[in-house]
PDB file of N, CA and C in Angstrom:
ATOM      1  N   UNK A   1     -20.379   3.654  15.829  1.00  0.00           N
ATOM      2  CA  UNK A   1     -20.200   2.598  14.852  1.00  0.00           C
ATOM      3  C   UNK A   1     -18.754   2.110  14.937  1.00  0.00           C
ATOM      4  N   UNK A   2     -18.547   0.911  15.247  1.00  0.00           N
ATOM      5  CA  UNK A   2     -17.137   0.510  15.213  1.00  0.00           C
ATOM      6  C   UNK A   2     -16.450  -0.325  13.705  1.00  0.00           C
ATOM      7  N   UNK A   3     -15.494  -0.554  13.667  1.00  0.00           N
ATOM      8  CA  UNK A   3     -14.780  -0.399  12.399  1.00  0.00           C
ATOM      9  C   UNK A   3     -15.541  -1.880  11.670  1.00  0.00           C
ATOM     10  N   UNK A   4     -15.946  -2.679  12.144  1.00  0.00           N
ATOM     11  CA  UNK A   4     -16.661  -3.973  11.588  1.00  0.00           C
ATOM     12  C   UNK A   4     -17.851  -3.302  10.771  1.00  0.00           C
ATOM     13  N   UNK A   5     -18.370  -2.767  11.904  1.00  0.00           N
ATOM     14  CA  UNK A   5     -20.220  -2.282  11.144  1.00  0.00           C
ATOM     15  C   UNK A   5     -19.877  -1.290  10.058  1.00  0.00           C
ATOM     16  N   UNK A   6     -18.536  -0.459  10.187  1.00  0.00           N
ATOM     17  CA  UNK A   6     -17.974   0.329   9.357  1.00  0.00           C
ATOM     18  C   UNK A   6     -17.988  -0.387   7.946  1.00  0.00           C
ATOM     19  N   UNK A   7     -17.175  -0.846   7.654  1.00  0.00           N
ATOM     20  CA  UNK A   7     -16.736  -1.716   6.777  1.00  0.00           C
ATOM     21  C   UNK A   7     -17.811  -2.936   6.065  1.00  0.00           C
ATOM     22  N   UNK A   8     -18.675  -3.483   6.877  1.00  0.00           N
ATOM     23  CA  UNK A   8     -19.841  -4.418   6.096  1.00  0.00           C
ATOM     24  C   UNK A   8     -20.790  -3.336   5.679  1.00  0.00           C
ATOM     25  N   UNK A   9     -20.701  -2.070   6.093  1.00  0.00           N
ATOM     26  CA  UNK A   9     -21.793  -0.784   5.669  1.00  0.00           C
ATOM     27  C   UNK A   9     -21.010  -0.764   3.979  1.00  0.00           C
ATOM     28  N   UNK A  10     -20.033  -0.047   4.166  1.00  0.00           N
ATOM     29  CA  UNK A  10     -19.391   0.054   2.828  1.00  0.00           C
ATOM     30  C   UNK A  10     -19.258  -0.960   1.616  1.00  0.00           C
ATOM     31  N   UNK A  11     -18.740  -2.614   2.752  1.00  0.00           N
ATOM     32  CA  UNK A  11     -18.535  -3.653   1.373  1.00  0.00           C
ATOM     33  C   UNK A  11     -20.651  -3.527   1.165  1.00  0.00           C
ATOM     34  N   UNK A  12     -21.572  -3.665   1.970  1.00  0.00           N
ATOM     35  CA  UNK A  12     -22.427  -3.797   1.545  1.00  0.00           C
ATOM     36  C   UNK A  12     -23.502  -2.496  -0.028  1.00  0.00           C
ATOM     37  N   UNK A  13     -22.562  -0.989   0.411  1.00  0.00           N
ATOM     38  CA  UNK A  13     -23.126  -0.350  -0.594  1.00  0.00           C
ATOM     39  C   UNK A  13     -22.824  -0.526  -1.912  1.00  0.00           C
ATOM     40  N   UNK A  14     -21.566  -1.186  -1.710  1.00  0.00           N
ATOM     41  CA  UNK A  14     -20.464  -1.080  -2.772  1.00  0.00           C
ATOM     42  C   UNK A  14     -21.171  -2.751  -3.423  1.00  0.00           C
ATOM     43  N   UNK A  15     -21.439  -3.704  -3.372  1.00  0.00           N
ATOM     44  CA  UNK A  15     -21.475  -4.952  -3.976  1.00  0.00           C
ATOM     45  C   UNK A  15     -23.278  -4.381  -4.447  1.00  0.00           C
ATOM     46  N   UNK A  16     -23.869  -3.429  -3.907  1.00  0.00           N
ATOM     47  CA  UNK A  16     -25.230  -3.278  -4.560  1.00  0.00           C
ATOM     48  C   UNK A  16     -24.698  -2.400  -5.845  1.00  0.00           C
ATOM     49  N   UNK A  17     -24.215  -1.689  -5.567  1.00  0.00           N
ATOM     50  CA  UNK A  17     -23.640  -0.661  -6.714  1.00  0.00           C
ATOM     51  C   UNK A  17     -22.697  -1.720  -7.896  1.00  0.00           C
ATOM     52  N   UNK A  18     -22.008  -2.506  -7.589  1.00  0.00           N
ATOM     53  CA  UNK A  18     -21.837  -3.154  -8.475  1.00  0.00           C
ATOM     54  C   UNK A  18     -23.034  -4.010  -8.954  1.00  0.00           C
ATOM     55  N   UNK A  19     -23.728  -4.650  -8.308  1.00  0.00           N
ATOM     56  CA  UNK A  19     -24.514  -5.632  -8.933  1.00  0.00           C
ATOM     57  C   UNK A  19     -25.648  -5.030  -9.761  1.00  0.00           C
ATOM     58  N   UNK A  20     -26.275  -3.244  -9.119  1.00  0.00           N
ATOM     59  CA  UNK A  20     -27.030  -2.509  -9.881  1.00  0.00           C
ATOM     60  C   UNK A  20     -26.397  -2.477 -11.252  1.00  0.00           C
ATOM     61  N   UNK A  21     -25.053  -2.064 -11.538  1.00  0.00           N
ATOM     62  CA  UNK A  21     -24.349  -1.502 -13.049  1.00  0.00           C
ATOM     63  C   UNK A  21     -23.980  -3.067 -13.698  1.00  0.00           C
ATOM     64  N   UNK A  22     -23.966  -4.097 -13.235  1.00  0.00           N
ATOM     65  CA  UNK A  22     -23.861  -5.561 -13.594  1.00  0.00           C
ATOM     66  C   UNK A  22     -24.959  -6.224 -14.060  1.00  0.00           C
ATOM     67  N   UNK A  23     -26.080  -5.500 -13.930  1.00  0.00           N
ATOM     68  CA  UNK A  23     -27.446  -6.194 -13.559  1.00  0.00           C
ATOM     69  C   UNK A  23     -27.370  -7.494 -12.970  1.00  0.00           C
ATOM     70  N   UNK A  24     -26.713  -7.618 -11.816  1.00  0.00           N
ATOM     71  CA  UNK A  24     -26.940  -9.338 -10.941  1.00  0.00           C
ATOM     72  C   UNK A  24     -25.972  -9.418 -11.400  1.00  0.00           C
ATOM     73  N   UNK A  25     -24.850  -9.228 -11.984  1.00  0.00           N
ATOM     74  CA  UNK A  25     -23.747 -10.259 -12.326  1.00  0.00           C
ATOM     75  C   UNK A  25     -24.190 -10.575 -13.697  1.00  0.00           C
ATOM     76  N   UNK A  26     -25.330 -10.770 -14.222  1.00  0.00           N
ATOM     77  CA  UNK A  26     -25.920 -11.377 -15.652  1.00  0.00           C
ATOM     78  C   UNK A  26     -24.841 -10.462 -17.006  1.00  0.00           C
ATOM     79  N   UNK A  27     -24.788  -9.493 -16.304  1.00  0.00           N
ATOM     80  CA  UNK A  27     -24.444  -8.845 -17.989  1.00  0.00           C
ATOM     81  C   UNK A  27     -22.741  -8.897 -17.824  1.00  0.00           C
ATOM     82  N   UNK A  28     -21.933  -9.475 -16.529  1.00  0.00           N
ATOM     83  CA  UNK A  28     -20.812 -10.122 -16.237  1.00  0.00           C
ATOM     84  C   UNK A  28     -19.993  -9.703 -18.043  1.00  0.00           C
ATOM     85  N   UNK A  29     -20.327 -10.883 -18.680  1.00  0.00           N
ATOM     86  CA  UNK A  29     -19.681 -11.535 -19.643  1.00  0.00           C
ATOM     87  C   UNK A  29     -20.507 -11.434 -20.513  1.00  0.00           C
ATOM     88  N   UNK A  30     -20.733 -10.413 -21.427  1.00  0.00           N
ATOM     89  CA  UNK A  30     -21.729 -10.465 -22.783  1.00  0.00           C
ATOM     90  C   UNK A  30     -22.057 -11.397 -23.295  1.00  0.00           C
ATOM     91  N   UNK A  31     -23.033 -12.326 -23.688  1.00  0.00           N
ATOM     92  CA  UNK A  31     -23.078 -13.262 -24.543  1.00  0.00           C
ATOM     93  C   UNK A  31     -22.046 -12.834 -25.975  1.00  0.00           C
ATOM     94  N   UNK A  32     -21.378 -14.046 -26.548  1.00  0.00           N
ATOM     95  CA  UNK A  32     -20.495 -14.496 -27.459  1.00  0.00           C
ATOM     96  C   UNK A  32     -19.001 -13.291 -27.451  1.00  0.00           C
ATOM     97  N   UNK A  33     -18.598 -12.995 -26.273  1.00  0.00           N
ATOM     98  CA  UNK A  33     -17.888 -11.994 -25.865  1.00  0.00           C
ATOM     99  C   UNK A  33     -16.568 -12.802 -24.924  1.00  0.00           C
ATOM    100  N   UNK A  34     -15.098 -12.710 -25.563  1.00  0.00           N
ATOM    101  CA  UNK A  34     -14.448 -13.401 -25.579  1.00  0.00           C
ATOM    102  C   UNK A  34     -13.707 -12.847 -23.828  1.00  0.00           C
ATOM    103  N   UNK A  35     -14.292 -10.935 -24.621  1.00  0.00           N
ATOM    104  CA  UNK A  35     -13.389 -10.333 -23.720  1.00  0.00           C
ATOM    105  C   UNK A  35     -13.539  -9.136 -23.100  1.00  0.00           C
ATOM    106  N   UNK A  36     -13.717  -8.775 -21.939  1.00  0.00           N
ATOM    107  CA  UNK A  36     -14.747  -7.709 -21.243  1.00  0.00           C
ATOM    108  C   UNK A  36     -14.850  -6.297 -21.061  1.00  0.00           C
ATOM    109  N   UNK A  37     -15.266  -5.216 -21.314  1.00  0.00           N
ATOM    110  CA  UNK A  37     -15.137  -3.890 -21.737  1.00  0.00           C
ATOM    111  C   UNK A  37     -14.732  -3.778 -19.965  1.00  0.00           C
ATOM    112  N   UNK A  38     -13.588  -2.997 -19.754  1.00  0.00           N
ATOM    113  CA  UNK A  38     -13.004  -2.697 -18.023  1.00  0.00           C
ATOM    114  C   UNK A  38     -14.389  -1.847 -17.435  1.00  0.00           C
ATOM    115  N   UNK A  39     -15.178  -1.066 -18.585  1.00  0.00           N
ATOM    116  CA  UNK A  39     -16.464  -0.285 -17.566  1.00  0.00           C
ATOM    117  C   UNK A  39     -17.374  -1.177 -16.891  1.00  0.00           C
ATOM    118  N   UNK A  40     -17.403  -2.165 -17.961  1.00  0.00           N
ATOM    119  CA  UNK A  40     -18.665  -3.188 -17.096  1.00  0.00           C
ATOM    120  C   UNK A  40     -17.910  -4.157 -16.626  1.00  0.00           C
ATOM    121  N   UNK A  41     -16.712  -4.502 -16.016  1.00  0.00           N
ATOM    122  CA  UNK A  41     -16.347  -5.326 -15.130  1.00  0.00           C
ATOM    123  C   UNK A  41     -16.856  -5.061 -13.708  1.00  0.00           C
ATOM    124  N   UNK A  42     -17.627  -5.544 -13.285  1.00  0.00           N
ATOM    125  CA  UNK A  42     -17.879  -5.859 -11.904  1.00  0.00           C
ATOM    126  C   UNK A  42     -17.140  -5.566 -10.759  1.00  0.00           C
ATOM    127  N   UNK A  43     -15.948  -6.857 -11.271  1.00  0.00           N
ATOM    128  CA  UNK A  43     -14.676  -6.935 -10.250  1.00  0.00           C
ATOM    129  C   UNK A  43     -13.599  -6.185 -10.011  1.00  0.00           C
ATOM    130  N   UNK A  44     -13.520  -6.063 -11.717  1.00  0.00           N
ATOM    131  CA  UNK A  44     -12.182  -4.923 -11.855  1.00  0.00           C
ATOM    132  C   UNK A  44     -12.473  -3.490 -12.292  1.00  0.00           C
ATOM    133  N   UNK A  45     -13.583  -3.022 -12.344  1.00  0.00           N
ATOM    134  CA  UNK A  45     -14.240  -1.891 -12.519  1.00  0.00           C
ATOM    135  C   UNK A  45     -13.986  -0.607 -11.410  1.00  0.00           C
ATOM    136  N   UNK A  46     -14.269   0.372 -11.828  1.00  0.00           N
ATOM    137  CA  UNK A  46     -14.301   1.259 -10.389  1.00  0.00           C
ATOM    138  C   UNK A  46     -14.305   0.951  -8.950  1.00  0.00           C
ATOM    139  N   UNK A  47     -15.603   0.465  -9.144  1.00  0.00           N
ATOM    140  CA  UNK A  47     -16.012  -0.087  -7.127  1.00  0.00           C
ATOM    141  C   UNK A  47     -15.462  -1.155  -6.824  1.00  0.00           C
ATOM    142  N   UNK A  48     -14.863  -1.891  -7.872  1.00  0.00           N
ATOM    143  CA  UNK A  48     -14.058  -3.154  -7.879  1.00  0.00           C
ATOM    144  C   UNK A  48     -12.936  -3.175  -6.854  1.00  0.00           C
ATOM    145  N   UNK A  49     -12.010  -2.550  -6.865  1.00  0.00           N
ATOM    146  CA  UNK A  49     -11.052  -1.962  -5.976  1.00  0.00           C
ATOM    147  C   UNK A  49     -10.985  -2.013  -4.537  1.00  0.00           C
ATOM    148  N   UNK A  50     -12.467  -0.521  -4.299  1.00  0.00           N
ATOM    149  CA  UNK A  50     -12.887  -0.572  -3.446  1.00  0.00           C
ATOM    150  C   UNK A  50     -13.267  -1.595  -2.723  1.00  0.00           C
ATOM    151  N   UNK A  51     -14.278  -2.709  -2.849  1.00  0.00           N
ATOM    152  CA  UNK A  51     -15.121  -3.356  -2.812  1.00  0.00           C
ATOM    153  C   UNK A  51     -14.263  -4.589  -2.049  1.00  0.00           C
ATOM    154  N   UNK A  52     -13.131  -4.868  -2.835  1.00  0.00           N
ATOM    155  CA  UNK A  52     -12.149  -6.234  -2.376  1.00  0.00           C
ATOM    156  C   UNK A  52     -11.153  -5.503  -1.269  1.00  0.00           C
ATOM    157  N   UNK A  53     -10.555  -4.395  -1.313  1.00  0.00           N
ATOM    158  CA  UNK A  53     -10.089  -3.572  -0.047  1.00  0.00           C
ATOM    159  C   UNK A  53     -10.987  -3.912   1.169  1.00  0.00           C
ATOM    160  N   UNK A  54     -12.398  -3.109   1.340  1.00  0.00           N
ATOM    161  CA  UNK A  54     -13.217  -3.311   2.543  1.00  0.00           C
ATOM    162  C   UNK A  54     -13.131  -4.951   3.283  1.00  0.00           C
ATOM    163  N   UNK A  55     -13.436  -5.554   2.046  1.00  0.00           N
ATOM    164  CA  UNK A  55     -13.568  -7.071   2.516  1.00  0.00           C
ATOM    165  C   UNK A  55     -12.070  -7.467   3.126  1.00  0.00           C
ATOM    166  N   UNK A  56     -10.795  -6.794   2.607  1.00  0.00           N
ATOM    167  CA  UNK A  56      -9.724  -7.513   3.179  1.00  0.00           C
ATOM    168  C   UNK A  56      -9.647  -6.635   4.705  1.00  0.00           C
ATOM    169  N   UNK A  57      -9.778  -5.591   5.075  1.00  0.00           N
ATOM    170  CA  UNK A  57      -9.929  -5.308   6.232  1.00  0.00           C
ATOM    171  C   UNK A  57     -10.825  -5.711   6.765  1.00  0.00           C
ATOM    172  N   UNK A  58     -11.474  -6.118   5.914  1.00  0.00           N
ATOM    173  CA  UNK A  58     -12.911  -7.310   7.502  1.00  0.00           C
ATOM    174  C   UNK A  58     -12.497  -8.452   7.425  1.00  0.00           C
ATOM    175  N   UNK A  59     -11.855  -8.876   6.585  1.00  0.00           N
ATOM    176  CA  UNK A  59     -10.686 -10.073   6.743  1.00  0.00           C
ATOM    177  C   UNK A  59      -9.813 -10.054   7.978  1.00  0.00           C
ATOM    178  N   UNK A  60      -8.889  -8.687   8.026  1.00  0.00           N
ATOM    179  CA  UNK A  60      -8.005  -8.570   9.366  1.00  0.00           C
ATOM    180  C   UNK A  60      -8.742  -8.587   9.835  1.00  0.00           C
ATOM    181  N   UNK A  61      -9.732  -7.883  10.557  1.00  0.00           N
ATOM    182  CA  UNK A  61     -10.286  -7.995  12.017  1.00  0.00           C
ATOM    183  C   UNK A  61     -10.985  -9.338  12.433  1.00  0.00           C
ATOM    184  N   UNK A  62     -10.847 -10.408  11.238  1.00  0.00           N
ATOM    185  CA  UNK A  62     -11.271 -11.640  11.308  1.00  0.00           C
ATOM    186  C   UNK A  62     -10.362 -12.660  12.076  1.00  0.00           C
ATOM    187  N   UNK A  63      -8.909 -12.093  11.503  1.00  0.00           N
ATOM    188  CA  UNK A  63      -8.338 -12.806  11.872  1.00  0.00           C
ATOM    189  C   UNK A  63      -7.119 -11.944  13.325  1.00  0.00           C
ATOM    190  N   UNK A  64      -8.136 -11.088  13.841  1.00  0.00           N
ATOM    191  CA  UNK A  64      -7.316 -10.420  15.000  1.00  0.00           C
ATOM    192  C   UNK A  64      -6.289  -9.777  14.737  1.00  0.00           C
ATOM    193  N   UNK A  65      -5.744  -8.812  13.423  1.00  0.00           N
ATOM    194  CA  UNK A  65      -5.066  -8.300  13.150  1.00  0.00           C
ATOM    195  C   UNK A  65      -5.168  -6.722  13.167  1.00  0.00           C
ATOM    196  N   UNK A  66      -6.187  -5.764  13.098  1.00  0.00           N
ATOM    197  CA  UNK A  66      -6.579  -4.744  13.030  1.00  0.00           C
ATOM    198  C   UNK A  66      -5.491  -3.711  12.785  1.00  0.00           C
ATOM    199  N   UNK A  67      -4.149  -3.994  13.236  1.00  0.00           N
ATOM    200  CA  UNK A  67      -2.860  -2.997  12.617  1.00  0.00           C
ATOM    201  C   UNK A  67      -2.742  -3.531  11.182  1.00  0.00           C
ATOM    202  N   UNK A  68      -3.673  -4.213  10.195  1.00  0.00           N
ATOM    203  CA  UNK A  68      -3.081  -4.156   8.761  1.00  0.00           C
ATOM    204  C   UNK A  68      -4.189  -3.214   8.377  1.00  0.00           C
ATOM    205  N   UNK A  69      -5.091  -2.570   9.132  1.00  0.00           N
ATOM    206  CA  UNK A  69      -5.663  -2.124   8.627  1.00  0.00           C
ATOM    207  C   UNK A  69      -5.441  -0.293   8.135  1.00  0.00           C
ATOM    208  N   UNK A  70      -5.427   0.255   6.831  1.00  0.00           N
ATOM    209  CA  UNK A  70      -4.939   1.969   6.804  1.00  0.00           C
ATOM    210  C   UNK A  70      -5.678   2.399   6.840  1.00  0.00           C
ATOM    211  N   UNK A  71      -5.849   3.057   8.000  1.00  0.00           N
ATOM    212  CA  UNK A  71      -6.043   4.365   8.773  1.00  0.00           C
ATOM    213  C   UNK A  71      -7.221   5.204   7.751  1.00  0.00           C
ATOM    214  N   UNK A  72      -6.089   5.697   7.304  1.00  0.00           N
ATOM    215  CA  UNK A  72      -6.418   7.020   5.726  1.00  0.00           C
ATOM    216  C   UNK A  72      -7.347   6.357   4.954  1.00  0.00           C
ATOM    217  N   UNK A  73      -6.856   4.773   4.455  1.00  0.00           N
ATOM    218  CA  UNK A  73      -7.928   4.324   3.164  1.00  0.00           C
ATOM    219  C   UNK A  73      -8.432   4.326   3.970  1.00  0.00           C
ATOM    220  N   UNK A  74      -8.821   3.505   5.020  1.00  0.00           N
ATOM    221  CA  UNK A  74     -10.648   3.055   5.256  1.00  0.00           C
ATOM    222  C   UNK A  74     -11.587   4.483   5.744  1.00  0.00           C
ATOM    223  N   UNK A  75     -10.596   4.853   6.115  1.00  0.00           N
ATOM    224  CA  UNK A  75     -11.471   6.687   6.148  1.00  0.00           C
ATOM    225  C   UNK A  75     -12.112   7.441   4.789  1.00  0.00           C
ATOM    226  N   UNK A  76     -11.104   6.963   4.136  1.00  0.00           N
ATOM    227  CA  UNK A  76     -11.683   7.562   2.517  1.00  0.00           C
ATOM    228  C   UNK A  76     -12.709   6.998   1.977  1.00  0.00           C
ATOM    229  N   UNK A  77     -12.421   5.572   2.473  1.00  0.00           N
ATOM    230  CA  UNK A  77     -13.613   4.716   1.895  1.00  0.00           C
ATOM    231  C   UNK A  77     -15.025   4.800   2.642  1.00  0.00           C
ATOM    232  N   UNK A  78     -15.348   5.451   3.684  1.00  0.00           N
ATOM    233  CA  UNK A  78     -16.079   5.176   4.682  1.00  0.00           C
ATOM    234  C   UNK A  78     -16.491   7.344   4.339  1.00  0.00           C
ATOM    235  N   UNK A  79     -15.835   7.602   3.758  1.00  0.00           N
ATOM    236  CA  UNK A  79     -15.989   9.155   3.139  1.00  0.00           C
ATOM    237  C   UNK A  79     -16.961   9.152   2.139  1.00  0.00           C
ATOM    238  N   UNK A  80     -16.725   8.379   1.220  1.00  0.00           N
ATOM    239  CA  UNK A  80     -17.298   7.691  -0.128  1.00  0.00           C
ATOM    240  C   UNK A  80     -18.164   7.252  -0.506  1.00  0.00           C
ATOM    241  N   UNK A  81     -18.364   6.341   1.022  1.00  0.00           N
ATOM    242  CA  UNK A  81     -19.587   4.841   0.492  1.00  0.00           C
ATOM    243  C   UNK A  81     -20.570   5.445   1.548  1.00  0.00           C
ATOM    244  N   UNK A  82     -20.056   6.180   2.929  1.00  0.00           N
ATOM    245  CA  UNK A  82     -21.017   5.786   3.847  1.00  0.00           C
ATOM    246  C   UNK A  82     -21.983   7.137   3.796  1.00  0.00           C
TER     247      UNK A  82
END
């Protein structure tokens, strides 16, 4: 498995796992809710983190950079998700 299939494996477990605890994104923003409990944030939640990390290293290798990518995190992350 090379570091691409690596990485769309992970952003892909990780955006189901959010969207499972989100239900779809729907429960996003509570109805009449000004302002968002950090557990049910989606974005900024636990896997949130994770989730925008993976994508920026499939970003570098997008753009032919692969030395921005760390070593250690994407190992941890690929520890985690895969």
């Amino acid at each position: 498995m090379n570091d691409r299939d690596v990485l769309t494996a992970i952003s892909t477990k990780l955006d189901t796992l959010i969207g499972a605890e989100t239900n779809g994104l729907q429960d996003e923003v509570p109805p009449g809710s000004s302002v968002q409990r950090t557990e049910q944030d989606g974005e900024h939640g636990r896997w949130g983190h994770d989730y925008r990390l993976a994508n920026k290293y499939l970003e570098a290798l997008d753009i032919g950079q692969p030395g921005l990518i760390d070593r250690d995190e994407m190992e941890r992350l690929a520890q985690e998700y895969i």
